[in-house]
N, C-alpha and C. Protein backbone atom coordinates (compact mmCIF):
# COMPACT_ATOMS: atom_id res chain seq x y z
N UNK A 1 81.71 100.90 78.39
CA UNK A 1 82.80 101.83 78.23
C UNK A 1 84.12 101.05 78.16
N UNK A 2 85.30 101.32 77.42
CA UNK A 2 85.81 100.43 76.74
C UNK A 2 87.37 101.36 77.66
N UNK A 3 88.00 100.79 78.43
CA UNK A 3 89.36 100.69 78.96
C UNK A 3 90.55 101.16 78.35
N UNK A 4 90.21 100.88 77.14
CA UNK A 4 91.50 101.12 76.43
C UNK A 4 92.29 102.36 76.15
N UNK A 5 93.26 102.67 76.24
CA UNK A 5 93.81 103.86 76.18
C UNK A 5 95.54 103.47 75.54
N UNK A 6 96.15 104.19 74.77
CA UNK A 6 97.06 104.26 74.22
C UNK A 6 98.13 104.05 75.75
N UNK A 7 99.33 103.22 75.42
CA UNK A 7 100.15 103.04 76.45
C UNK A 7 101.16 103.75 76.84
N UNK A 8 101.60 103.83 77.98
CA UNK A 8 101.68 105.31 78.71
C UNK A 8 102.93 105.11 78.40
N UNK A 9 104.47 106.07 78.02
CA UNK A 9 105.49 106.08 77.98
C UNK A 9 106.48 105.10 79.02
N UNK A 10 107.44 104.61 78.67
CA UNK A 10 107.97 103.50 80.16
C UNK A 10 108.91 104.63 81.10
N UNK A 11 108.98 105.06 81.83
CA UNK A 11 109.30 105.73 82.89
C UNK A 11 110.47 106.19 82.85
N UNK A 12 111.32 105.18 82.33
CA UNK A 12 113.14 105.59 82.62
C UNK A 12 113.54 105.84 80.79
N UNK A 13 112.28 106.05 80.38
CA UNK A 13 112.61 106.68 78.64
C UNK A 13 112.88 107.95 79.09
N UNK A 14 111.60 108.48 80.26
CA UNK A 14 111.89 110.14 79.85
C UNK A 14 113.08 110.36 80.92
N UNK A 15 113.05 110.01 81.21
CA UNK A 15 114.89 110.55 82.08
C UNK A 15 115.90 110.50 81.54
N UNK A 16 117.05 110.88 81.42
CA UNK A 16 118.18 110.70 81.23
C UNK A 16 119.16 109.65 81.30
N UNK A 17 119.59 108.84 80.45
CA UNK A 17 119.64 107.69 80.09
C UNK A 17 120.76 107.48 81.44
N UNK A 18 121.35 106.49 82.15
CA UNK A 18 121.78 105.85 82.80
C UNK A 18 122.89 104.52 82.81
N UNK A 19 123.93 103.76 82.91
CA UNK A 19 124.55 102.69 82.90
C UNK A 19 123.42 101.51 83.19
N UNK A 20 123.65 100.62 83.08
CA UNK A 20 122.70 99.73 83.67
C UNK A 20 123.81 98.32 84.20
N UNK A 21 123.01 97.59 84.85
CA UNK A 21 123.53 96.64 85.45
C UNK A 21 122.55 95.64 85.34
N UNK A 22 123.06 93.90 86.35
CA UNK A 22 122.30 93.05 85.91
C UNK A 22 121.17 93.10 86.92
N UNK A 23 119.76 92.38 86.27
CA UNK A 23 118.82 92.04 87.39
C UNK A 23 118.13 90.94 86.62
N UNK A 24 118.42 89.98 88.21
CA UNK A 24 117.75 88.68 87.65
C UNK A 24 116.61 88.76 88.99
N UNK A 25 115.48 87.30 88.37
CA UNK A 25 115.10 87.27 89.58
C UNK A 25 114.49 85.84 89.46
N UNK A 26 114.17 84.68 90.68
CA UNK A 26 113.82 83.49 90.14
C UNK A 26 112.56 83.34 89.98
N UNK A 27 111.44 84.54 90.45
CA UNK A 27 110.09 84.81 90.02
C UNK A 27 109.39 85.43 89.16
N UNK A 28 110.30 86.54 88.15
CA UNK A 28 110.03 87.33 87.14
C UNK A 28 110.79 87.05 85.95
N UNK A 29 110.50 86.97 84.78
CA UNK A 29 110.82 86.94 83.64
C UNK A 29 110.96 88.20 82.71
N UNK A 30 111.54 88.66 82.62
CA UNK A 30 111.69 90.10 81.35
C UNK A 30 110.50 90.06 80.56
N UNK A 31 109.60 90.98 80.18
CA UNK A 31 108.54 90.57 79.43
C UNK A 31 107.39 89.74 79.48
N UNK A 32 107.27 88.81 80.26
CA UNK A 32 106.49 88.13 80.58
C UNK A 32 105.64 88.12 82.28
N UNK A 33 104.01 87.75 81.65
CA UNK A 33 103.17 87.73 82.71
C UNK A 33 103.74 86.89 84.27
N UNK A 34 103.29 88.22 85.25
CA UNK A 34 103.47 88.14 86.65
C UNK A 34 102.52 86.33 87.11
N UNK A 35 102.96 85.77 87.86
CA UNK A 35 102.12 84.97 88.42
C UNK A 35 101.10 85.76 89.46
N UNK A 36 100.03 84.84 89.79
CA UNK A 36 99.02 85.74 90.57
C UNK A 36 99.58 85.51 92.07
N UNK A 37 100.86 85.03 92.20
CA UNK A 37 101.57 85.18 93.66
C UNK A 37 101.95 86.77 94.49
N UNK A 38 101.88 87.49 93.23
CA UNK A 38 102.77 88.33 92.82
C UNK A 38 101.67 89.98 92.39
N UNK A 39 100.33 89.35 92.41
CA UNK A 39 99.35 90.09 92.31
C UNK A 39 98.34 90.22 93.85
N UNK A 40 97.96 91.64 93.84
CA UNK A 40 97.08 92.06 95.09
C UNK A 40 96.45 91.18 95.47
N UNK A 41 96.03 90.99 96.62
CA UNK A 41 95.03 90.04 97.38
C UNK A 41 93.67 90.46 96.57
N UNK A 42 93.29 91.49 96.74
CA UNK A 42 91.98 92.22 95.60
C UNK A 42 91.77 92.00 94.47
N UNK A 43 92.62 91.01 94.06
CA UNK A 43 92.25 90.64 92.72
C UNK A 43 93.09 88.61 92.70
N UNK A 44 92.52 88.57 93.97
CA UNK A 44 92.78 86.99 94.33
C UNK A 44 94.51 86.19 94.35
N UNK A 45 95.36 87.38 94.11
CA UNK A 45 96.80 87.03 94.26
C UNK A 45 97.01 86.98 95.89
N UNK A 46 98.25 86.42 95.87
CA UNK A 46 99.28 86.56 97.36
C UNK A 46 99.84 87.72 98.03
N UNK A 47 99.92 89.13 97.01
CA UNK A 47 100.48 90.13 97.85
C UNK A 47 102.11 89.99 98.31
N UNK A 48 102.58 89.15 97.49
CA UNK A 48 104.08 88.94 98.02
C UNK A 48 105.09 89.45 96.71
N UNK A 49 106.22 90.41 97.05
CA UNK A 49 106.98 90.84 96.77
C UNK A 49 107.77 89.69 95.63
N UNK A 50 108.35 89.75 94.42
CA UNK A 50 108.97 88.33 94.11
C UNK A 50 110.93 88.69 94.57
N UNK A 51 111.56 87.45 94.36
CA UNK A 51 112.83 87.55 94.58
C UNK A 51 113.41 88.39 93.67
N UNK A 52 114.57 89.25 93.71
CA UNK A 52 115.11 89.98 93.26
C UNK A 52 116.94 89.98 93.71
N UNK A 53 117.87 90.06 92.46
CA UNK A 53 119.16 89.51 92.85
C UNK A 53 119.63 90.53 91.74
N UNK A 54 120.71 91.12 92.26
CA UNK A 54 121.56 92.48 91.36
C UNK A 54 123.00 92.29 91.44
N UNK A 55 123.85 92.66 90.19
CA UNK A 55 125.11 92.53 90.10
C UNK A 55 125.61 93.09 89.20
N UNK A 56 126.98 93.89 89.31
CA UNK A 56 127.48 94.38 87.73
C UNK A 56 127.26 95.51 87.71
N UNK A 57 126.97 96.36 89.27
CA UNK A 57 126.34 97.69 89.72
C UNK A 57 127.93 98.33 89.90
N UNK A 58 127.76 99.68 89.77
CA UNK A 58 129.63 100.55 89.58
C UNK A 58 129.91 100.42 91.43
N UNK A 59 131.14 100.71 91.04
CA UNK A 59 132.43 100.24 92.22
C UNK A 59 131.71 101.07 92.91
N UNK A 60 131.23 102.69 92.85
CA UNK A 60 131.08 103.45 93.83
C UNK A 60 130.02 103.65 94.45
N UNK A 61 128.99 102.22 94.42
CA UNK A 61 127.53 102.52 94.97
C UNK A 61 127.80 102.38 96.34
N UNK A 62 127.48 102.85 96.98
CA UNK A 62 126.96 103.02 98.35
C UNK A 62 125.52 102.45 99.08
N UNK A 63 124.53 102.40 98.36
CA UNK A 63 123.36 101.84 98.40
C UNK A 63 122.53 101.31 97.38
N UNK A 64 121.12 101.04 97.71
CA UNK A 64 120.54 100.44 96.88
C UNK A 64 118.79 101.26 97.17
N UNK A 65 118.07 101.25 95.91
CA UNK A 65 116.62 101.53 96.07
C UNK A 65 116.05 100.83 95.20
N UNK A 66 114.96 100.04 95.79
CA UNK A 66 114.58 98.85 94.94
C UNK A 66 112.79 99.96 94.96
N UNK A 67 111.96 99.82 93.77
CA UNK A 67 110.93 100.23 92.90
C UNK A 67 110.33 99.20 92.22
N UNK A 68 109.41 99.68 92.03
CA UNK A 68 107.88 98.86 91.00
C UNK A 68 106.84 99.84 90.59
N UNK A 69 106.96 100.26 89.48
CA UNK A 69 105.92 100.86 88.60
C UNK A 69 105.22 100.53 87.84
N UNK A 70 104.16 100.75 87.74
CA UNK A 70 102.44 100.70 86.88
C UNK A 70 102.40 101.61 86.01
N UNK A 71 103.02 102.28 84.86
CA UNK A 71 103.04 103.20 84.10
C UNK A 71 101.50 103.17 83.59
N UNK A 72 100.48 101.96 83.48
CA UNK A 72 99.42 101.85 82.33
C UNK A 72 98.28 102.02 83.58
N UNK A 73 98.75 102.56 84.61
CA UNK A 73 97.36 102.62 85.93
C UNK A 73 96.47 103.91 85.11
N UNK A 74 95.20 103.65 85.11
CA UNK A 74 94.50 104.67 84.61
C UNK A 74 94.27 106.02 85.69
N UNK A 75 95.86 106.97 86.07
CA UNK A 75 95.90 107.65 87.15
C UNK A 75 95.87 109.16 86.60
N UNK A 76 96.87 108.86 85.38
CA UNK A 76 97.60 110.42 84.81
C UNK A 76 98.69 110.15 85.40
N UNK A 77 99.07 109.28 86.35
CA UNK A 77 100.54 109.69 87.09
C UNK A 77 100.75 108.13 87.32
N UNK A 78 100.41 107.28 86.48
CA UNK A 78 100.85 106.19 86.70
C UNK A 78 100.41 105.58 88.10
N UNK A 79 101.14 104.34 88.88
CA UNK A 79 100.79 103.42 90.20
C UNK A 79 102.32 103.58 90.62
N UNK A 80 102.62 103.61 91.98
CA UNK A 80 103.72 102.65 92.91
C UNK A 80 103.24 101.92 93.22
N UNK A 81 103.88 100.78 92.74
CA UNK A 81 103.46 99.57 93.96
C UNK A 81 104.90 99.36 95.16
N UNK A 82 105.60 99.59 94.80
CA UNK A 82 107.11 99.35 95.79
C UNK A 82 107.78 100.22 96.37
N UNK A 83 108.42 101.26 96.58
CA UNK A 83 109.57 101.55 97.10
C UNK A 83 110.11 101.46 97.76
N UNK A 84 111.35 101.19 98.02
CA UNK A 84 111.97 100.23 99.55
C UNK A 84 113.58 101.61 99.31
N UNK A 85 114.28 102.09 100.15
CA UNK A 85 115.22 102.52 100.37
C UNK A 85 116.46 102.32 101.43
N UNK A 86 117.39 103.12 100.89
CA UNK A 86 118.54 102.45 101.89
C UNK A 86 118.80 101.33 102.26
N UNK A 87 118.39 100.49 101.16
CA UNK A 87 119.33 98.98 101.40
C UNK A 87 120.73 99.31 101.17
N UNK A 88 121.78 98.69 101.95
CA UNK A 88 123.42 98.79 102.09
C UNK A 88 123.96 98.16 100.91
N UNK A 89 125.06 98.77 100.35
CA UNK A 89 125.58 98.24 99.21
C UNK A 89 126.01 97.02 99.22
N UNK A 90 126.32 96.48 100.32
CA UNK A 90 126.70 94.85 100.82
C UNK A 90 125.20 93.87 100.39
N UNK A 91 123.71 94.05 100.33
CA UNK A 91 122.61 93.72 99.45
C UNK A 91 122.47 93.52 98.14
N UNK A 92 122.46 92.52 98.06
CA UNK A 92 122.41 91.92 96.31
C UNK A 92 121.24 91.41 96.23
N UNK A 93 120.52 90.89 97.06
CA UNK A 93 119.52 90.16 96.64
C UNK A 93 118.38 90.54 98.11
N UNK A 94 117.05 90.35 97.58
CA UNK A 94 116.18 90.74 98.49
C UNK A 94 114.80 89.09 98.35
N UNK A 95 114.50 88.56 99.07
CA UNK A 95 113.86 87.19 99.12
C UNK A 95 112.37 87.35 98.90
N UNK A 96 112.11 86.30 97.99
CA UNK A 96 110.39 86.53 97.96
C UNK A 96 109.90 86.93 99.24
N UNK A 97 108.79 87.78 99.29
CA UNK A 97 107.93 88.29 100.38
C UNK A 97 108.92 89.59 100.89
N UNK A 98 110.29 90.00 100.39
CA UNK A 98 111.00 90.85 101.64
C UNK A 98 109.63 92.35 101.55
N UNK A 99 109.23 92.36 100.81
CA UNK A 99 108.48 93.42 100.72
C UNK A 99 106.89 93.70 101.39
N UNK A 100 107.15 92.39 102.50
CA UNK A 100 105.82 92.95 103.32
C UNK A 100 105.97 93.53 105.09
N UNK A 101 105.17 93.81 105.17
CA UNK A 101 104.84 94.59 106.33
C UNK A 101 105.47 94.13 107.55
N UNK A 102 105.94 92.98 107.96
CA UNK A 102 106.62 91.88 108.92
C UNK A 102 108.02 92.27 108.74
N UNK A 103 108.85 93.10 107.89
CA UNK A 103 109.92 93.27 107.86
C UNK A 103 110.25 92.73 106.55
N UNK A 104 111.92 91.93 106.76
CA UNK A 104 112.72 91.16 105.91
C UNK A 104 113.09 92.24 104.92
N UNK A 105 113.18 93.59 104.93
CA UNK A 105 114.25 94.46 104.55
C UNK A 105 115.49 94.42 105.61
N UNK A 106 116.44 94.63 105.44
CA UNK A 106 117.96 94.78 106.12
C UNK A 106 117.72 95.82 106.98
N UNK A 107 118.58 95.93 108.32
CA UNK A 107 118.23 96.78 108.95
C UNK A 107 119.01 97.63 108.65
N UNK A 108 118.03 99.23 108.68
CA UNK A 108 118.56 100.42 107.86
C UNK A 108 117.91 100.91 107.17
N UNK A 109 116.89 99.47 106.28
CA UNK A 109 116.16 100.02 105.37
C UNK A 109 114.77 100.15 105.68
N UNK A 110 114.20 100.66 104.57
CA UNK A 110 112.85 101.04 105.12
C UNK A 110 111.69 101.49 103.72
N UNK A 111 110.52 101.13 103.80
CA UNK A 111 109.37 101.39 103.17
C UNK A 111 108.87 102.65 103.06
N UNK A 112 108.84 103.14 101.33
CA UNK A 112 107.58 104.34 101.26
C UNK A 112 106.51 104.18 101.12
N UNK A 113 105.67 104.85 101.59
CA UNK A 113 104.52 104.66 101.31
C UNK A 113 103.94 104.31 99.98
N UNK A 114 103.54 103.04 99.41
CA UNK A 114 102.83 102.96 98.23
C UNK A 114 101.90 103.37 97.49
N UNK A 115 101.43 102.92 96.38
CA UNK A 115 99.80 103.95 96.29
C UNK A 115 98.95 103.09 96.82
N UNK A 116 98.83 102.40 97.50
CA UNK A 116 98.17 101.72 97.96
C UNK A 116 97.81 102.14 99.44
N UNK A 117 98.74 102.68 99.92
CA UNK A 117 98.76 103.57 101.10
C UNK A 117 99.75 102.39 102.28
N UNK A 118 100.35 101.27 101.82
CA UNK A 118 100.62 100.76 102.75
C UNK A 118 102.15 100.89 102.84
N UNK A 119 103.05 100.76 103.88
CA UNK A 119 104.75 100.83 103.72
C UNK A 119 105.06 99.24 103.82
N UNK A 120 104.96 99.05 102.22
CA UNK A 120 105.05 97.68 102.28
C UNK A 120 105.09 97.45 100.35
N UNK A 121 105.25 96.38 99.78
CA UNK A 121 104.82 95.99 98.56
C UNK A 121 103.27 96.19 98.14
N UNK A 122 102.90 96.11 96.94
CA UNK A 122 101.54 96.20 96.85
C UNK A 122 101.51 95.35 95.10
N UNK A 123 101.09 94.21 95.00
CA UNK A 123 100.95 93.51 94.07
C UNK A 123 99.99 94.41 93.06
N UNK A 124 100.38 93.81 91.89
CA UNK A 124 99.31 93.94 90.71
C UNK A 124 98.06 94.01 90.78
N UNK A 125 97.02 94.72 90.17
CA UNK A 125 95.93 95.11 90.68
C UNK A 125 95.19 95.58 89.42
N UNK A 126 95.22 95.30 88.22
CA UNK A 126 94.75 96.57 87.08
C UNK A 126 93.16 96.85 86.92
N UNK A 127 92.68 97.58 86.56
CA UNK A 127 91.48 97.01 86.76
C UNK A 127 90.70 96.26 85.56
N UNK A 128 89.36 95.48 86.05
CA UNK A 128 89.32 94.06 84.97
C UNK A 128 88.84 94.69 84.21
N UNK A 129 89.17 93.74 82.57
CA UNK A 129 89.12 94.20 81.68
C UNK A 129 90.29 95.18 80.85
N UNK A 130 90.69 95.92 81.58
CA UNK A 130 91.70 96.42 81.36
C UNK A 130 92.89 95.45 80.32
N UNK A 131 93.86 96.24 79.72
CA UNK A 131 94.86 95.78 78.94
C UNK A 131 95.71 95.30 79.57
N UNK A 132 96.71 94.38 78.91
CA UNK A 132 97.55 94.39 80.49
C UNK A 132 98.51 95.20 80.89
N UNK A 133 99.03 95.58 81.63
CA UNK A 133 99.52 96.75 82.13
C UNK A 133 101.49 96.21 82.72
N UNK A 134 102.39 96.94 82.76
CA UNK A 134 103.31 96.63 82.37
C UNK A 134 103.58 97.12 84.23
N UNK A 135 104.58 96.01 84.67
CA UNK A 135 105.17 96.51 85.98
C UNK A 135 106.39 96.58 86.04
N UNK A 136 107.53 98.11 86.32
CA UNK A 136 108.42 97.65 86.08
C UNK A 136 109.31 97.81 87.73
N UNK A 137 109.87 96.79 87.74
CA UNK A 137 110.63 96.30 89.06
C UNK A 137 112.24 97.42 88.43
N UNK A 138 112.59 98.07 89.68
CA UNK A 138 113.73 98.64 89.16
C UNK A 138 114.83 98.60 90.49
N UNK A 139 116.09 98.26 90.41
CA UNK A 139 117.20 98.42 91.53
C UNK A 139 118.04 99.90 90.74
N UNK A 140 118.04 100.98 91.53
CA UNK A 140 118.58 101.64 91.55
C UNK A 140 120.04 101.55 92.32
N UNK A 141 121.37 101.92 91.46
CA UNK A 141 122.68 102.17 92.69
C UNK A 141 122.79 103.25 92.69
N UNK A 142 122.68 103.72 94.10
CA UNK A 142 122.76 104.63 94.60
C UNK A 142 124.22 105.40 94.94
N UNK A 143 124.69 106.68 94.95
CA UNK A 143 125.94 107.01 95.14
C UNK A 143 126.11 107.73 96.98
N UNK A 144 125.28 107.39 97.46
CA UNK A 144 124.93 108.16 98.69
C UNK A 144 124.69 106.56 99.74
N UNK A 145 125.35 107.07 101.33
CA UNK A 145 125.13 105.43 102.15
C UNK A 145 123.14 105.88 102.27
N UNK A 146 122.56 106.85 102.50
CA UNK A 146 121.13 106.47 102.49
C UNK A 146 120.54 108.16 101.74
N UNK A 147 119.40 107.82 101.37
CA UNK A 147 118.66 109.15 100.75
C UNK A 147 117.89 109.46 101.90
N UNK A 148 118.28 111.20 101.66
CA UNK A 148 117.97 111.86 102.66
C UNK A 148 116.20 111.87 102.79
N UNK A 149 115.48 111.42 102.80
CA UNK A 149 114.33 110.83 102.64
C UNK A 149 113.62 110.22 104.16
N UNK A 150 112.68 110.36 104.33
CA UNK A 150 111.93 109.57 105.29
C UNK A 150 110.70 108.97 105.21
N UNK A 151 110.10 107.79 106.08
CA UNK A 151 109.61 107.14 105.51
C UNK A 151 107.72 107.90 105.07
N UNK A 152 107.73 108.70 105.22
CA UNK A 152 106.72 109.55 104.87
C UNK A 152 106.14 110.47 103.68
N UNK A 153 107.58 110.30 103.19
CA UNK A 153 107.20 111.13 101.82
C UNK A 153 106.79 110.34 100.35
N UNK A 154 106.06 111.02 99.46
CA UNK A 154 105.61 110.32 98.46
C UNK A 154 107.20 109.78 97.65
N UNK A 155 106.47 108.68 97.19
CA UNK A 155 107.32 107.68 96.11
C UNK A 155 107.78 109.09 94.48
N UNK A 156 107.22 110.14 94.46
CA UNK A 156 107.88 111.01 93.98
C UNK A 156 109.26 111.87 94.51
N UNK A 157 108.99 112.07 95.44
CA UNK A 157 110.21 113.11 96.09
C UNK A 157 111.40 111.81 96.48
N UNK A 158 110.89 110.22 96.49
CA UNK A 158 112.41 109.63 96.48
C UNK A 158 112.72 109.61 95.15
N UNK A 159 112.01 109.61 93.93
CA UNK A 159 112.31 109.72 92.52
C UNK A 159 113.06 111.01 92.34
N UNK A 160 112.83 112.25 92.89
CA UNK A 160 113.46 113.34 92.78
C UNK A 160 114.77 112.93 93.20
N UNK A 161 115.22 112.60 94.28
CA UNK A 161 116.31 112.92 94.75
C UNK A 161 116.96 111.14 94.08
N UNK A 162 116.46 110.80 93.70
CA UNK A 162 117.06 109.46 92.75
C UNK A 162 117.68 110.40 91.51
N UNK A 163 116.86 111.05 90.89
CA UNK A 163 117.64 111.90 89.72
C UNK A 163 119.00 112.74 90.06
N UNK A 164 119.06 112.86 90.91
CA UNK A 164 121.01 113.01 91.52
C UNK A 164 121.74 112.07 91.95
N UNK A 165 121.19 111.07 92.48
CA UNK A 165 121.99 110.35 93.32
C UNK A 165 122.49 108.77 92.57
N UNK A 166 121.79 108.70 91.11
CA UNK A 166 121.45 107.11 90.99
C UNK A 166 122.61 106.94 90.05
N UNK A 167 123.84 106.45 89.99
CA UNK A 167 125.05 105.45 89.06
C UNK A 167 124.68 105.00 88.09
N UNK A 168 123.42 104.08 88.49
CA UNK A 168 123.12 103.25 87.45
C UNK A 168 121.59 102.44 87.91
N UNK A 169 121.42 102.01 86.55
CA UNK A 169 119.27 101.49 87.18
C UNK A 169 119.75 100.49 86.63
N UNK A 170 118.90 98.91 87.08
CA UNK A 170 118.80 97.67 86.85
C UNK A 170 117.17 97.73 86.23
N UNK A 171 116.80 97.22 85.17
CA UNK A 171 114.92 97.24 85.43
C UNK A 171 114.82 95.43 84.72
N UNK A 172 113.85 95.43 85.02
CA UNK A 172 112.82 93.60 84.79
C UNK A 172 111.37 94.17 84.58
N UNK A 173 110.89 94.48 83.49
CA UNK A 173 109.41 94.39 83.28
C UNK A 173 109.03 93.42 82.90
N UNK A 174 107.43 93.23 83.88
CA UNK A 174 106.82 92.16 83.86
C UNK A 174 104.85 92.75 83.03
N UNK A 175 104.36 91.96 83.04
CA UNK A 175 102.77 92.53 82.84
C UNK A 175 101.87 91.39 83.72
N UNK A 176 100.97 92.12 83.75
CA UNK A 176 99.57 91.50 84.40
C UNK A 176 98.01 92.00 83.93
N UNK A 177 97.28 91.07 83.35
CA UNK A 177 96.06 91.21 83.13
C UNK A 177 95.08 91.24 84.14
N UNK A 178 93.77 91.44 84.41
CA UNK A 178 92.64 91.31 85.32
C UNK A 178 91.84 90.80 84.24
N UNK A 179 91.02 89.42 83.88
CA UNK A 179 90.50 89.30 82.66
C UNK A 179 88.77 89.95 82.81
């Protein structure tokens, strides 16, 4: 049985278009394949978050919500692998690994639950064979000091209340194969 399926729309097409700002990072490349640092332990990667550095975000952000989407997960609803919230607008940059379970988010901020089920990062994972599948890392500026949000609710309902609150999106898509 053959994997393939037509590729799923990129996420911030169907929304309402947005300002954007810069996002660099010294582990991801625009377009180009993830290292397996950067991919699930389940599929022989590290499970570590990569570095991420933002700038060029409007005068009036207040915060930050850093994201990672799997649009090509064979779900109907796509993968989270990330959501991190209420980082302080004084945050520009977040350090390889800030996205595991040990902390190294700023205090304030805090983890949604992934699809993975963990409040933490969750590396690349597609399944093998599969095409490769597109991840997109996104910094949201936020116009609010934190979203009214807790750390319990799905990585949808902070997307909801992102559709009011967000200035401007930063994105870096990357891909990853399972061969």
């Amino acid at each position: 049985m053959s994997l393939e399926r037509p590729l799923a729309p990129d996420p911030y097409d169907l929304l309402p278009p947005l300002p954007s700002f810069a996002l660099t990072s010294a582990d991801l490349q625009d377009g180009k394949p993830l290292e397996d640092t950067f991919a699930h332990d389940s599929v022989g990667g590290q499970n570590l978050s990569p570095q991420l550095s933002w700038s060029g975000f409007p005068a009036g952000t207040r915060s930050f919500v850093v994201t990672c989407f799997d649009p090509d997960a064979p779900t109907g609803s796509g993968f989270w692998h990330w959501v991190a919230v209420n980082l302080p607008a004084s945050v520009t940059e977040l350090a390889r690994g800030a996205g595991s379970t040990e902390g190294g988010l700023p205090e304030g901020a805090f983890h949604i639950r992934n699809d993975y089920g963990t409040l933490s990062y969750g590396g690349a994972a597609p399944p093998a064979g599969d095409r490769e599948h597109r991840y997109v890392f996104a910094v949201h500026a936020v116009d609010a000091d934190v979203l009214d949000v807790t750390w319990d609710v799905s990585p949808a309902v902070v997307g909801f209340n992102l559709a009011f609150h967000t200035l401007a999106r930063a994105t870096l898509r990357s891909t990853y194969r399972v061969s």
